[in-house]
PDB file of N, CA and C in Angstrom:
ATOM      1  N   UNK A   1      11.020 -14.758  -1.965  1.00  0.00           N
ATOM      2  CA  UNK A   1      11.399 -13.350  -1.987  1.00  0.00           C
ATOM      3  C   UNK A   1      10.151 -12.486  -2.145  1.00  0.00           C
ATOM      4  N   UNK A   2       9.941 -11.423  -1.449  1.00  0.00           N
ATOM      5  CA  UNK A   2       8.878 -10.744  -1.315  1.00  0.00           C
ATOM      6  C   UNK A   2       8.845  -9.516  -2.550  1.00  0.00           C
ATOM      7  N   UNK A   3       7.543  -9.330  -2.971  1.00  0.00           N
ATOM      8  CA  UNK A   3       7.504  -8.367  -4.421  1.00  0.00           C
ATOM      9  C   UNK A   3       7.361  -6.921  -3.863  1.00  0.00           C
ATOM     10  N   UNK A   4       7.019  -7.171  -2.557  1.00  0.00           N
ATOM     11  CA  UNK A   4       6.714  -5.626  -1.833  1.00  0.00           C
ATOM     12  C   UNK A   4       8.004  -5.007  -1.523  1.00  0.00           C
ATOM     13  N   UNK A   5       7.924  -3.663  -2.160  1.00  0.00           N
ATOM     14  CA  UNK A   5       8.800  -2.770  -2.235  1.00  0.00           C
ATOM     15  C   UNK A   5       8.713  -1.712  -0.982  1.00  0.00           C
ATOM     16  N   UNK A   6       9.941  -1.847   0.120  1.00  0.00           N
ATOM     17  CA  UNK A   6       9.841  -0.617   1.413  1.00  0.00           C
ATOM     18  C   UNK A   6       9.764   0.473   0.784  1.00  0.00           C
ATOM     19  N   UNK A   7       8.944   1.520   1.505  1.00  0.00           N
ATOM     20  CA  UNK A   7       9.084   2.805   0.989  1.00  0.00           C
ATOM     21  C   UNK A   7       9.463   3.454   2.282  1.00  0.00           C
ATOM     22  N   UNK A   8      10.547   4.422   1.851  1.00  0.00           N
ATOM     23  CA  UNK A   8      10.466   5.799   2.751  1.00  0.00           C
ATOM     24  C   UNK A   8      10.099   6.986   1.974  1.00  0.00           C
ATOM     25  N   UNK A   9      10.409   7.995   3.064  1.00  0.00           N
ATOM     26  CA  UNK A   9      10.237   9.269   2.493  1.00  0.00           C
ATOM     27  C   UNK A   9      11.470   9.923   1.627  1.00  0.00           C
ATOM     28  N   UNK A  10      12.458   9.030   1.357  1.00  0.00           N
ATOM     29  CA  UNK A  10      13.527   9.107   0.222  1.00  0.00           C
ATOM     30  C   UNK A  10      13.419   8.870  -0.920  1.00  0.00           C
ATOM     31  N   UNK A  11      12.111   7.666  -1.125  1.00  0.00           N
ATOM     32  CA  UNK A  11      12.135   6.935  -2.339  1.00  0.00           C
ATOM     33  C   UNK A  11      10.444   6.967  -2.613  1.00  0.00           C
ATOM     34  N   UNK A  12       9.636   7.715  -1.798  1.00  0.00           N
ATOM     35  CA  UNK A  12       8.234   7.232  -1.981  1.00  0.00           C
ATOM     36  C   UNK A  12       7.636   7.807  -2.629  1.00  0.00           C
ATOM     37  N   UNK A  13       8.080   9.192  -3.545  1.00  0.00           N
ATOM     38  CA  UNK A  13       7.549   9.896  -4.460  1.00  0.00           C
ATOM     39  C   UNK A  13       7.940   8.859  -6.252  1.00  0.00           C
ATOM     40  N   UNK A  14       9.204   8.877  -5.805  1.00  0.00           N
ATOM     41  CA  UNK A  14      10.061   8.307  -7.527  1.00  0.00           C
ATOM     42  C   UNK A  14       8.851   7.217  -7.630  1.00  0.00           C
ATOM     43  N   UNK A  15       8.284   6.479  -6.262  1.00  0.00           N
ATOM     44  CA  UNK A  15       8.109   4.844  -6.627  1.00  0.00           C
ATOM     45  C   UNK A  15       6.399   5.215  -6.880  1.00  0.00           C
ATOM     46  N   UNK A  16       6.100   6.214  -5.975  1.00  0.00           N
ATOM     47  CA  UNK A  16       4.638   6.270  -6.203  1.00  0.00           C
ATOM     48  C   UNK A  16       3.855   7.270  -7.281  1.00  0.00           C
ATOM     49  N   UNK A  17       5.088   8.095  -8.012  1.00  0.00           N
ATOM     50  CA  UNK A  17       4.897   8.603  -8.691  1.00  0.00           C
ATOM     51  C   UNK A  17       4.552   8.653 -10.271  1.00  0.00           C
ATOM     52  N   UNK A  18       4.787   7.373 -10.474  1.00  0.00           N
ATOM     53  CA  UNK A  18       4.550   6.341 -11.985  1.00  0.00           C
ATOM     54  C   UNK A  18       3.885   5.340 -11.616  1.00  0.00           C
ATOM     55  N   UNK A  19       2.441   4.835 -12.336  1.00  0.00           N
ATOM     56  CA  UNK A  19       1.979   4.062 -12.872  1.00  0.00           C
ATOM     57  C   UNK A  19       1.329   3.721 -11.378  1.00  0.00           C
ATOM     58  N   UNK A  20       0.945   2.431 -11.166  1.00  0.00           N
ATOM     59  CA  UNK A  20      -0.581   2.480  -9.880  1.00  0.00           C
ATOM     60  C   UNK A  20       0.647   1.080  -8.564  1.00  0.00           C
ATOM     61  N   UNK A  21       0.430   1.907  -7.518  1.00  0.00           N
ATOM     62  CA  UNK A  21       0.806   1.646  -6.589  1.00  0.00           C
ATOM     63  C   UNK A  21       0.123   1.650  -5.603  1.00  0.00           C
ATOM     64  N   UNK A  22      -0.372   0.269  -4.673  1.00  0.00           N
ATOM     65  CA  UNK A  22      -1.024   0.145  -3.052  1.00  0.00           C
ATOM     66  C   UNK A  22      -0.114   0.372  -2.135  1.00  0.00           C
ATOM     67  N   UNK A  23      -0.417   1.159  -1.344  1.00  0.00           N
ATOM     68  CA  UNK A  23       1.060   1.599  -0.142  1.00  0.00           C
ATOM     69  C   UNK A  23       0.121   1.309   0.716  1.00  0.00           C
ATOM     70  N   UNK A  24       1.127   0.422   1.862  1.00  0.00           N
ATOM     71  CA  UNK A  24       0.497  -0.373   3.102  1.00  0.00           C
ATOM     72  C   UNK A  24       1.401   0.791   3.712  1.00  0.00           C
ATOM     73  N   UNK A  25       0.594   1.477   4.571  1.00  0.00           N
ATOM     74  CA  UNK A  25       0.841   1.766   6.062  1.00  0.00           C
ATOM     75  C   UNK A  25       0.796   0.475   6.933  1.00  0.00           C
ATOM     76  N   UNK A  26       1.511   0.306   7.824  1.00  0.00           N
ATOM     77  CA  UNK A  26       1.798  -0.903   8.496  1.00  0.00           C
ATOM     78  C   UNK A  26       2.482  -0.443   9.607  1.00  0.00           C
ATOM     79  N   UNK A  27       2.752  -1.292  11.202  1.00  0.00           N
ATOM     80  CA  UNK A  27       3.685  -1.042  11.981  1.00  0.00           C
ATOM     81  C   UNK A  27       3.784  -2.647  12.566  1.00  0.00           C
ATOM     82  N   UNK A  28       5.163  -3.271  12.761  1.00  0.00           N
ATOM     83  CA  UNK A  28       5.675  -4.270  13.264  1.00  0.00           C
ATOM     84  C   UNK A  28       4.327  -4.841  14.532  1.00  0.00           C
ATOM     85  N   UNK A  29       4.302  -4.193  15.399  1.00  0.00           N
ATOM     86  CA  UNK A  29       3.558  -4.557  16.330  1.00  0.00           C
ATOM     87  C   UNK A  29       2.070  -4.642  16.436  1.00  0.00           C
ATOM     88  N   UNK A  30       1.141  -4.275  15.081  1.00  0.00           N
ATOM     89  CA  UNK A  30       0.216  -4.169  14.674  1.00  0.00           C
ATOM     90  C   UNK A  30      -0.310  -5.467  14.333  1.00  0.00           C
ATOM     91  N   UNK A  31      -1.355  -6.128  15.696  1.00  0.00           N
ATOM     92  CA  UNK A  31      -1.822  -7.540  14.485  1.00  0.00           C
ATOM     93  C   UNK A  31      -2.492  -7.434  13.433  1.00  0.00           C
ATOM     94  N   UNK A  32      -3.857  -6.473  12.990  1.00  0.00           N
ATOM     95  CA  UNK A  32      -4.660  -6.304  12.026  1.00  0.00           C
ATOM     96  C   UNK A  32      -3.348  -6.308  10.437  1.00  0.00           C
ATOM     97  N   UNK A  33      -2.513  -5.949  10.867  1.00  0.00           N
ATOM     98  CA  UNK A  33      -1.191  -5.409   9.845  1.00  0.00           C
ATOM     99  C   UNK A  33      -0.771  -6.399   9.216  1.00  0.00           C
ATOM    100  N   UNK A  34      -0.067  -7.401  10.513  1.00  0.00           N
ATOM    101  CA  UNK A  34       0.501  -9.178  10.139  1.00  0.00           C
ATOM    102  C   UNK A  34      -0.732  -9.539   9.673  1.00  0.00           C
ATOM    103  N   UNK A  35      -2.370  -9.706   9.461  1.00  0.00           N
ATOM    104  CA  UNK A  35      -3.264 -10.473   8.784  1.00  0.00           C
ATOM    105  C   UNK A  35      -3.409  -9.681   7.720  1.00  0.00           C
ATOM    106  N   UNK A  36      -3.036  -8.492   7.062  1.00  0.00           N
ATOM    107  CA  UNK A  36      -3.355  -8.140   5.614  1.00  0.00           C
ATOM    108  C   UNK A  36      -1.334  -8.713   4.707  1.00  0.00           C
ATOM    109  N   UNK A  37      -0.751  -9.207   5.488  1.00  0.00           N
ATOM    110  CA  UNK A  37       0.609  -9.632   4.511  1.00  0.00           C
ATOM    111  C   UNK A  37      -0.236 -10.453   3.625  1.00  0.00           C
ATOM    112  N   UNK A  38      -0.340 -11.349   4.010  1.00  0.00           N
ATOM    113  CA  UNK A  38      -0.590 -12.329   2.785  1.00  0.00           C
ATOM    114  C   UNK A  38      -1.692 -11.788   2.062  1.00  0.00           C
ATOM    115  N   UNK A  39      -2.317 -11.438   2.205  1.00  0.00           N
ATOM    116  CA  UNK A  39      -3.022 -10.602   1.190  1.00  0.00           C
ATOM    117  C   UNK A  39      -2.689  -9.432  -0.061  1.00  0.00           C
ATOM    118  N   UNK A  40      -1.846  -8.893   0.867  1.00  0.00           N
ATOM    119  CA  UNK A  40      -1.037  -7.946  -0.130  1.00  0.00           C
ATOM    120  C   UNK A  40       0.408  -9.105  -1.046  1.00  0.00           C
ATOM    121  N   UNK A  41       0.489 -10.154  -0.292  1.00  0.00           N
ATOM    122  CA  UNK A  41       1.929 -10.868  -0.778  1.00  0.00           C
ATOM    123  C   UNK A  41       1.099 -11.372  -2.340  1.00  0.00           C
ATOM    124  N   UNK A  42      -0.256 -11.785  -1.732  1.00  0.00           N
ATOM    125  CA  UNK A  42      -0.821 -12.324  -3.140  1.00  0.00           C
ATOM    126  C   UNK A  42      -1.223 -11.317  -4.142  1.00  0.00           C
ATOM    127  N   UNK A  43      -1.716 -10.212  -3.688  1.00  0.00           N
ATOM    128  CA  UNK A  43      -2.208  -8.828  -4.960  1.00  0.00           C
ATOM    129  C   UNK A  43      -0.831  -8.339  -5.313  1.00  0.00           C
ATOM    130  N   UNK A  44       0.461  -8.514  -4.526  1.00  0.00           N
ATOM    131  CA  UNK A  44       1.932  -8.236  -5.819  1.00  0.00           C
ATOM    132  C   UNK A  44       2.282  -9.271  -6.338  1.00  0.00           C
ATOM    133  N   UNK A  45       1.780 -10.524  -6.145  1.00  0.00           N
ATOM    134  CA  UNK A  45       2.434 -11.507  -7.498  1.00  0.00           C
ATOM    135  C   UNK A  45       1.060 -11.498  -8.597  1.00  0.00           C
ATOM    136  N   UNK A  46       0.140 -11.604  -7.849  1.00  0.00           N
ATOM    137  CA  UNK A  46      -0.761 -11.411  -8.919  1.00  0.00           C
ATOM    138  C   UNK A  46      -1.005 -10.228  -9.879  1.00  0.00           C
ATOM    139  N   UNK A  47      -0.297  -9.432  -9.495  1.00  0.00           N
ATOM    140  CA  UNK A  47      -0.534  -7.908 -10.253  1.00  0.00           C
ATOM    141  C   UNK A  47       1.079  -7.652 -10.398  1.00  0.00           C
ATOM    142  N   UNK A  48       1.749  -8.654 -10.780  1.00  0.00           N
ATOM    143  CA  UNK A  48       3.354  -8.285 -11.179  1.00  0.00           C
ATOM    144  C   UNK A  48       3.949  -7.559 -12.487  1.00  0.00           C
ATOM    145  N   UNK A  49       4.149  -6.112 -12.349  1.00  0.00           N
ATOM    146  CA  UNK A  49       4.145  -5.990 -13.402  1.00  0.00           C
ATOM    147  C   UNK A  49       3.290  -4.670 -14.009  1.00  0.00           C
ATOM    148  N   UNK A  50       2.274  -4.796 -13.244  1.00  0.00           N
ATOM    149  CA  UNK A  50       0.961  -4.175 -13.394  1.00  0.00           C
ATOM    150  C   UNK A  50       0.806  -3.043 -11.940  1.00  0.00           C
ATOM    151  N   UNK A  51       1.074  -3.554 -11.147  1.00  0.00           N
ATOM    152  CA  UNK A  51       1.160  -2.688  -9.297  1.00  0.00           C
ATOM    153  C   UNK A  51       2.227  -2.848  -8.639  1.00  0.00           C
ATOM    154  N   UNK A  52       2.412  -1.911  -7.909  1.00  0.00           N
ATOM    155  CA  UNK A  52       3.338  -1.647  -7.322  1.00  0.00           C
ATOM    156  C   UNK A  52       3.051  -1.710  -5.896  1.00  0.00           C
ATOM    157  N   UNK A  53       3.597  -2.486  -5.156  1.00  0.00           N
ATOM    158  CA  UNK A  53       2.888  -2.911  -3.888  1.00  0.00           C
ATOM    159  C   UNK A  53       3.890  -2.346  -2.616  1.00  0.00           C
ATOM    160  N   UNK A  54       3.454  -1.328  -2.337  1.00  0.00           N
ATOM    161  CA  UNK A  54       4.577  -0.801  -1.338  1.00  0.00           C
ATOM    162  C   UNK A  54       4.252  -0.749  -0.088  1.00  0.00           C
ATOM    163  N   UNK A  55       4.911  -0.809   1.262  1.00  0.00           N
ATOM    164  CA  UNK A  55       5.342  -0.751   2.709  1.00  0.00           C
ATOM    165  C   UNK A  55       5.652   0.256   3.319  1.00  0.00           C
ATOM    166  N   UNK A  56       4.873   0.689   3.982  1.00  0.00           N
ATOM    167  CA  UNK A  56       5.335   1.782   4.751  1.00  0.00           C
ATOM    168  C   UNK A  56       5.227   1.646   6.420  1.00  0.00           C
ATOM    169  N   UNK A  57       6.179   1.403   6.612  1.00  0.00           N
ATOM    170  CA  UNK A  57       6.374   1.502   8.386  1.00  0.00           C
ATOM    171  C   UNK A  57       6.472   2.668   9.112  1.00  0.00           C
ATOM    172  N   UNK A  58       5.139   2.905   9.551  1.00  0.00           N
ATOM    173  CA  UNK A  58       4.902   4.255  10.454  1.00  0.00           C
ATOM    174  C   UNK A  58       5.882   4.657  11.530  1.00  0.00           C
ATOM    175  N   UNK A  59       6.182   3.427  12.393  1.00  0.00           N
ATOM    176  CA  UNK A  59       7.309   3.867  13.629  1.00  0.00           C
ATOM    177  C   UNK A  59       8.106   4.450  12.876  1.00  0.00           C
ATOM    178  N   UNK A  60       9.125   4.088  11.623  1.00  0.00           N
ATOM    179  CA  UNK A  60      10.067   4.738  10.536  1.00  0.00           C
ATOM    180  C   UNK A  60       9.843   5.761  10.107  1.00  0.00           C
ATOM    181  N   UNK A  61       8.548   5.757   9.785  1.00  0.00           N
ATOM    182  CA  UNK A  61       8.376   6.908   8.605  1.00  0.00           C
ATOM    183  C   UNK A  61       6.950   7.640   8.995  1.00  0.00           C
ATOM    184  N   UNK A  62       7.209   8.668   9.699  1.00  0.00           N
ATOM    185  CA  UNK A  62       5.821   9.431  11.020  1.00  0.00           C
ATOM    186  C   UNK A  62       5.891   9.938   9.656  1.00  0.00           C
ATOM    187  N   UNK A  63       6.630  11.193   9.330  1.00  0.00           N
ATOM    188  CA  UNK A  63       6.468  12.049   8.167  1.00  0.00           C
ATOM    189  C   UNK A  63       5.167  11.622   7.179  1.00  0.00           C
ATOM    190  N   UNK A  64       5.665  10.783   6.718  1.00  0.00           N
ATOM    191  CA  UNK A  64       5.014  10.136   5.518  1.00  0.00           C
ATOM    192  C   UNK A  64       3.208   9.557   6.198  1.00  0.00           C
ATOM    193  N   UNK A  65       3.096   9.176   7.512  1.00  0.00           N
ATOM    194  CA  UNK A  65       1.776   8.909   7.782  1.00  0.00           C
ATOM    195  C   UNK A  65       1.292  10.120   8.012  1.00  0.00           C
ATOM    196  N   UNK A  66       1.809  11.351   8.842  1.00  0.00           N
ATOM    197  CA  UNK A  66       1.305  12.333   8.451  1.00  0.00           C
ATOM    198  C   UNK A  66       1.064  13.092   7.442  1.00  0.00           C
ATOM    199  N   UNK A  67       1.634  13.151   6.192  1.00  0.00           N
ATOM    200  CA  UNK A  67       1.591  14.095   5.375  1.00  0.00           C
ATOM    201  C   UNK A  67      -0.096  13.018   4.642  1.00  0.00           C
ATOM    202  N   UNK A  68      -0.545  11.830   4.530  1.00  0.00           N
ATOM    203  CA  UNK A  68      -1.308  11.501   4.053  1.00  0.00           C
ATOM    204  C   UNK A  68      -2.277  11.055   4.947  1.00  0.00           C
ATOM    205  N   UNK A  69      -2.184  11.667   6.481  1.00  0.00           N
ATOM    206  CA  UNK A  69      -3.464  11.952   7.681  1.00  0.00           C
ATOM    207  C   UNK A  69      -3.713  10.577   7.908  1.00  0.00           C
ATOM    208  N   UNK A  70      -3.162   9.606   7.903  1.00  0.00           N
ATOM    209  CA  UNK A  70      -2.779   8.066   8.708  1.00  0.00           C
ATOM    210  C   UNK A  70      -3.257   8.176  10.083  1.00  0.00           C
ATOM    211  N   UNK A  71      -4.118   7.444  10.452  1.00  0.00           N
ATOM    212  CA  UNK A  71      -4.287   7.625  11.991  1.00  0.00           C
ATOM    213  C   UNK A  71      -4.344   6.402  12.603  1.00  0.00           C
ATOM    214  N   UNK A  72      -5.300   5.522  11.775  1.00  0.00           N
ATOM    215  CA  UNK A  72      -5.212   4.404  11.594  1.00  0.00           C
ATOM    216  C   UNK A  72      -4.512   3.154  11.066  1.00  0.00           C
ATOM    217  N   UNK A  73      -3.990   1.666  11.555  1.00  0.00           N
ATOM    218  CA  UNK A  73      -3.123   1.300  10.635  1.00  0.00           C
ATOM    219  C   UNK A  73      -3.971   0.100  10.771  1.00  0.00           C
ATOM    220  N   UNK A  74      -3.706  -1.152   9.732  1.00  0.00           N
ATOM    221  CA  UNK A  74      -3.402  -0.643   8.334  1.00  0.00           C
ATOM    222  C   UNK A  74      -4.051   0.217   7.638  1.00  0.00           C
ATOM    223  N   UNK A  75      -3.384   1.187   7.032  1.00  0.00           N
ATOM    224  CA  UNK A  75      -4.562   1.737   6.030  1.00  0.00           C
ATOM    225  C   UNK A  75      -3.257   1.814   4.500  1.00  0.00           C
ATOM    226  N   UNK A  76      -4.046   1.646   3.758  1.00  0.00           N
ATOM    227  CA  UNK A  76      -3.932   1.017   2.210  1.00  0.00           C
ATOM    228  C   UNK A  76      -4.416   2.345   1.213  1.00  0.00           C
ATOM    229  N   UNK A  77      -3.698   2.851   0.777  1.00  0.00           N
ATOM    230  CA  UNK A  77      -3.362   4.151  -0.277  1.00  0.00           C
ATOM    231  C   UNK A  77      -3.761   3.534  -1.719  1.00  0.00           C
ATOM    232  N   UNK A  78      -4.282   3.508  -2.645  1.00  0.00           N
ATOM    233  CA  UNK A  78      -4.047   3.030  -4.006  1.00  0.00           C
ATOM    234  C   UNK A  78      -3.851   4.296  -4.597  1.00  0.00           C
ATOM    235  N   UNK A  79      -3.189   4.229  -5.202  1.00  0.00           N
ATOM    236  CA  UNK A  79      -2.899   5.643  -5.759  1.00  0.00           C
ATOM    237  C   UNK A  79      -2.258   5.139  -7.617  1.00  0.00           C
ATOM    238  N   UNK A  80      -2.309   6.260  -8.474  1.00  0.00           N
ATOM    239  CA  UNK A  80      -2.114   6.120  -9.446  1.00  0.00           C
ATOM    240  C   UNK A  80      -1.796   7.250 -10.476  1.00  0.00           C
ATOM    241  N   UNK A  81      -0.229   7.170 -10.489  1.00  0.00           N
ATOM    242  CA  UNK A  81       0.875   8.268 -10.802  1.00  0.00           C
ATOM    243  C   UNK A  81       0.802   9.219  -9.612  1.00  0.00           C
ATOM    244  N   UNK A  82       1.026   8.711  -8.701  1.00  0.00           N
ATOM    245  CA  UNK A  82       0.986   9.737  -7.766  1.00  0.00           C
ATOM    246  C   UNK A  82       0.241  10.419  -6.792  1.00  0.00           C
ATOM    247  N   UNK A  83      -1.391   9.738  -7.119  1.00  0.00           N
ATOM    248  CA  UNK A  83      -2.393  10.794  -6.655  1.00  0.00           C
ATOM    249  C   UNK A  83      -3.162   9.848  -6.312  1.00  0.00           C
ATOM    250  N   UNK A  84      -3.882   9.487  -4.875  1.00  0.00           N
ATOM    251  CA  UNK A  84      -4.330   8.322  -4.481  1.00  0.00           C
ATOM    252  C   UNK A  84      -6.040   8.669  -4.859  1.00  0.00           C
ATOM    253  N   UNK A  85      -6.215   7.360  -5.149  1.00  0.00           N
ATOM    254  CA  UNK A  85      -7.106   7.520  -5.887  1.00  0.00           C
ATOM    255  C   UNK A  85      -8.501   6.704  -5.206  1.00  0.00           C
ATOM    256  N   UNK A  86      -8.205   5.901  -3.404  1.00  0.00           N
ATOM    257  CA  UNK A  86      -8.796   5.119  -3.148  1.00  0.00           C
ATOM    258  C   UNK A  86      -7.937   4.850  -1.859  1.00  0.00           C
ATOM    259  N   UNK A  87      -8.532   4.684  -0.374  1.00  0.00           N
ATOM    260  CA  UNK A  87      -8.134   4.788   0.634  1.00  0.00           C
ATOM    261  C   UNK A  87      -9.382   2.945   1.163  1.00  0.00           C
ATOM    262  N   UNK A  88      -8.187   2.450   1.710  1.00  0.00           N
ATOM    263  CA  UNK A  88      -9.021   1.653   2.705  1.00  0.00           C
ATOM    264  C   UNK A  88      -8.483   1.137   4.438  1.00  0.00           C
ATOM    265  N   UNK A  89      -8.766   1.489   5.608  1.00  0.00           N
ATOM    266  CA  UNK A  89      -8.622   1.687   6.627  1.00  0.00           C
ATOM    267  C   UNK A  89      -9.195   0.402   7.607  1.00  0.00           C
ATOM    268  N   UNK A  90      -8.295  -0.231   7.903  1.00  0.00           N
ATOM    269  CA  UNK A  90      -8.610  -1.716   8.981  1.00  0.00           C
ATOM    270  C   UNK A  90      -8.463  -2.452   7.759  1.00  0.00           C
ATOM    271  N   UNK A  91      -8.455  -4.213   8.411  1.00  0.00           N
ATOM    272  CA  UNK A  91      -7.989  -5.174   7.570  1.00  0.00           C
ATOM    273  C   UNK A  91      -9.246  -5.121   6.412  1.00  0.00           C
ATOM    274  N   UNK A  92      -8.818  -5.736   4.692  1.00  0.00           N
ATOM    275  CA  UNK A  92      -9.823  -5.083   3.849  1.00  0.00           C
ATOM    276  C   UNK A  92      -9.551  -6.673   3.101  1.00  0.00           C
ATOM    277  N   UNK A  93     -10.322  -7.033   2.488  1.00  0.00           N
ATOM    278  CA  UNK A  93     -10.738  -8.269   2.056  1.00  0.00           C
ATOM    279  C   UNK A  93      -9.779  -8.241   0.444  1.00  0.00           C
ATOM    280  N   UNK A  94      -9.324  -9.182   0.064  1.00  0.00           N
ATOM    281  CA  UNK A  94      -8.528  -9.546  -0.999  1.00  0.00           C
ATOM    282  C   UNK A  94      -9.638  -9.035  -2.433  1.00  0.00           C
ATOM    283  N   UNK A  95     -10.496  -9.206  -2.274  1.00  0.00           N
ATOM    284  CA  UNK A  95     -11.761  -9.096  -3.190  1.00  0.00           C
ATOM    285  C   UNK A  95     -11.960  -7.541  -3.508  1.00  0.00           C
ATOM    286  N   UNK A  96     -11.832  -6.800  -2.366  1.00  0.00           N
ATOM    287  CA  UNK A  96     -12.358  -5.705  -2.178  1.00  0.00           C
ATOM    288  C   UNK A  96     -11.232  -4.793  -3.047  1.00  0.00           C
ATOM    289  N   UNK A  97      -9.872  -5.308  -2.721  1.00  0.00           N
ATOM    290  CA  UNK A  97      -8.960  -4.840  -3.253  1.00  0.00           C
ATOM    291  C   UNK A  97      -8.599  -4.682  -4.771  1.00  0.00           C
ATOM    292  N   UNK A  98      -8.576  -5.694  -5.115  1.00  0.00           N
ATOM    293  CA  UNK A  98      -8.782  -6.316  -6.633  1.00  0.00           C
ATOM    294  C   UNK A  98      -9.704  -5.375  -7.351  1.00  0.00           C
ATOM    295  N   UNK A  99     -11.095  -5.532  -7.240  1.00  0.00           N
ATOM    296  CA  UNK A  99     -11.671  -4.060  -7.594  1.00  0.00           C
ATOM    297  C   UNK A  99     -11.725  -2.628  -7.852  1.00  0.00           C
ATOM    298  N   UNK A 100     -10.999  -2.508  -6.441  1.00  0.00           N
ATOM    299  CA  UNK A 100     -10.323  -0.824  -6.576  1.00  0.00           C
ATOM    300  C   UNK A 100      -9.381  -1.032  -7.764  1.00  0.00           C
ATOM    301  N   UNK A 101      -8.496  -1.694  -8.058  1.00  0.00           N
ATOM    302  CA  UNK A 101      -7.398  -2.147  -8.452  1.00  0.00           C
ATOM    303  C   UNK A 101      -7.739  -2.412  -9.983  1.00  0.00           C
ATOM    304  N   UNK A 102      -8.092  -3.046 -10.244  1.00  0.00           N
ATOM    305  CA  UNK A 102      -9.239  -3.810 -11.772  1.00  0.00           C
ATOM    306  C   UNK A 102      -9.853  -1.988 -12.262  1.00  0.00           C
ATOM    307  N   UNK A 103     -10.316  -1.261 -11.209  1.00  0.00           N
ATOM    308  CA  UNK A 103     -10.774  -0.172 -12.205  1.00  0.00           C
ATOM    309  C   UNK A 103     -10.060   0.726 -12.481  1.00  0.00           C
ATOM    310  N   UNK A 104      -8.631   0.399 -12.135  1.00  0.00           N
ATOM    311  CA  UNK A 104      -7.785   1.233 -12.893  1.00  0.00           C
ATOM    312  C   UNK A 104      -7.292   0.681 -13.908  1.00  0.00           C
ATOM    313  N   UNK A 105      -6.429  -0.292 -13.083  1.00  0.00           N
ATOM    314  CA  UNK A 105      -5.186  -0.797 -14.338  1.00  0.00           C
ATOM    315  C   UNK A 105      -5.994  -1.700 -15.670  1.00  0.00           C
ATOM    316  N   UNK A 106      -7.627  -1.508 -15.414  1.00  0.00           N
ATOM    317  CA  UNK A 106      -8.418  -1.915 -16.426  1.00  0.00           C
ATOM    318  C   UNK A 106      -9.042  -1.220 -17.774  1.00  0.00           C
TER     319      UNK A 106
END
């Protein structure tokens, strides 16, 4: 069972609005996209508890890639209570992530 939580633009304020959340911009047909899953599958079990690892499907949800100037996918939001605090754009290394990540919830 997957720890990543879908977001739309119904639910993506309540979810991103408390405590530190990575929001994957993503689209189905995107390969760079399918090679950051397992990466993100491992930074929400490893950070269970601690991050909030959310999905966002652009074909679904244009609104939401526009309102945060998405042009590119994947691109990866870290944000924390709400207010992103750290942007990374094309596939991004498990390592790289953890860091952004470590200097918050640290």
């Amino acid at each position: 069972m997957s720890k990543e939580t879908e977001l739309t633009s119904e639910n993506f304020d309540t979810v991103t609005g408390q405590g530190v959340t990575l929001v994957d911009f993503w689209a189905e047909w995107c390969g760079p996209c399918k090679m950051m899953n397992p990466v993100l599958e491992e930074i929400a079990t490893e950070y269970d508890g601690k991050v909030t690892v959310g999905k966002v499907n652009v074909d679904d949800e244009g609104d939401l890639a526009v309102k945060y100037n998405v042009s590119s996918i994947p691109t990866l939001l870290l944000m924390n209570d709400g207010e992103v605090q750290n942007q990374f754009v094309g596939v991004t290394s498990k390592g790289d992530l953890k860091k952004a990540i470590d200097a918050i919830v640290t």
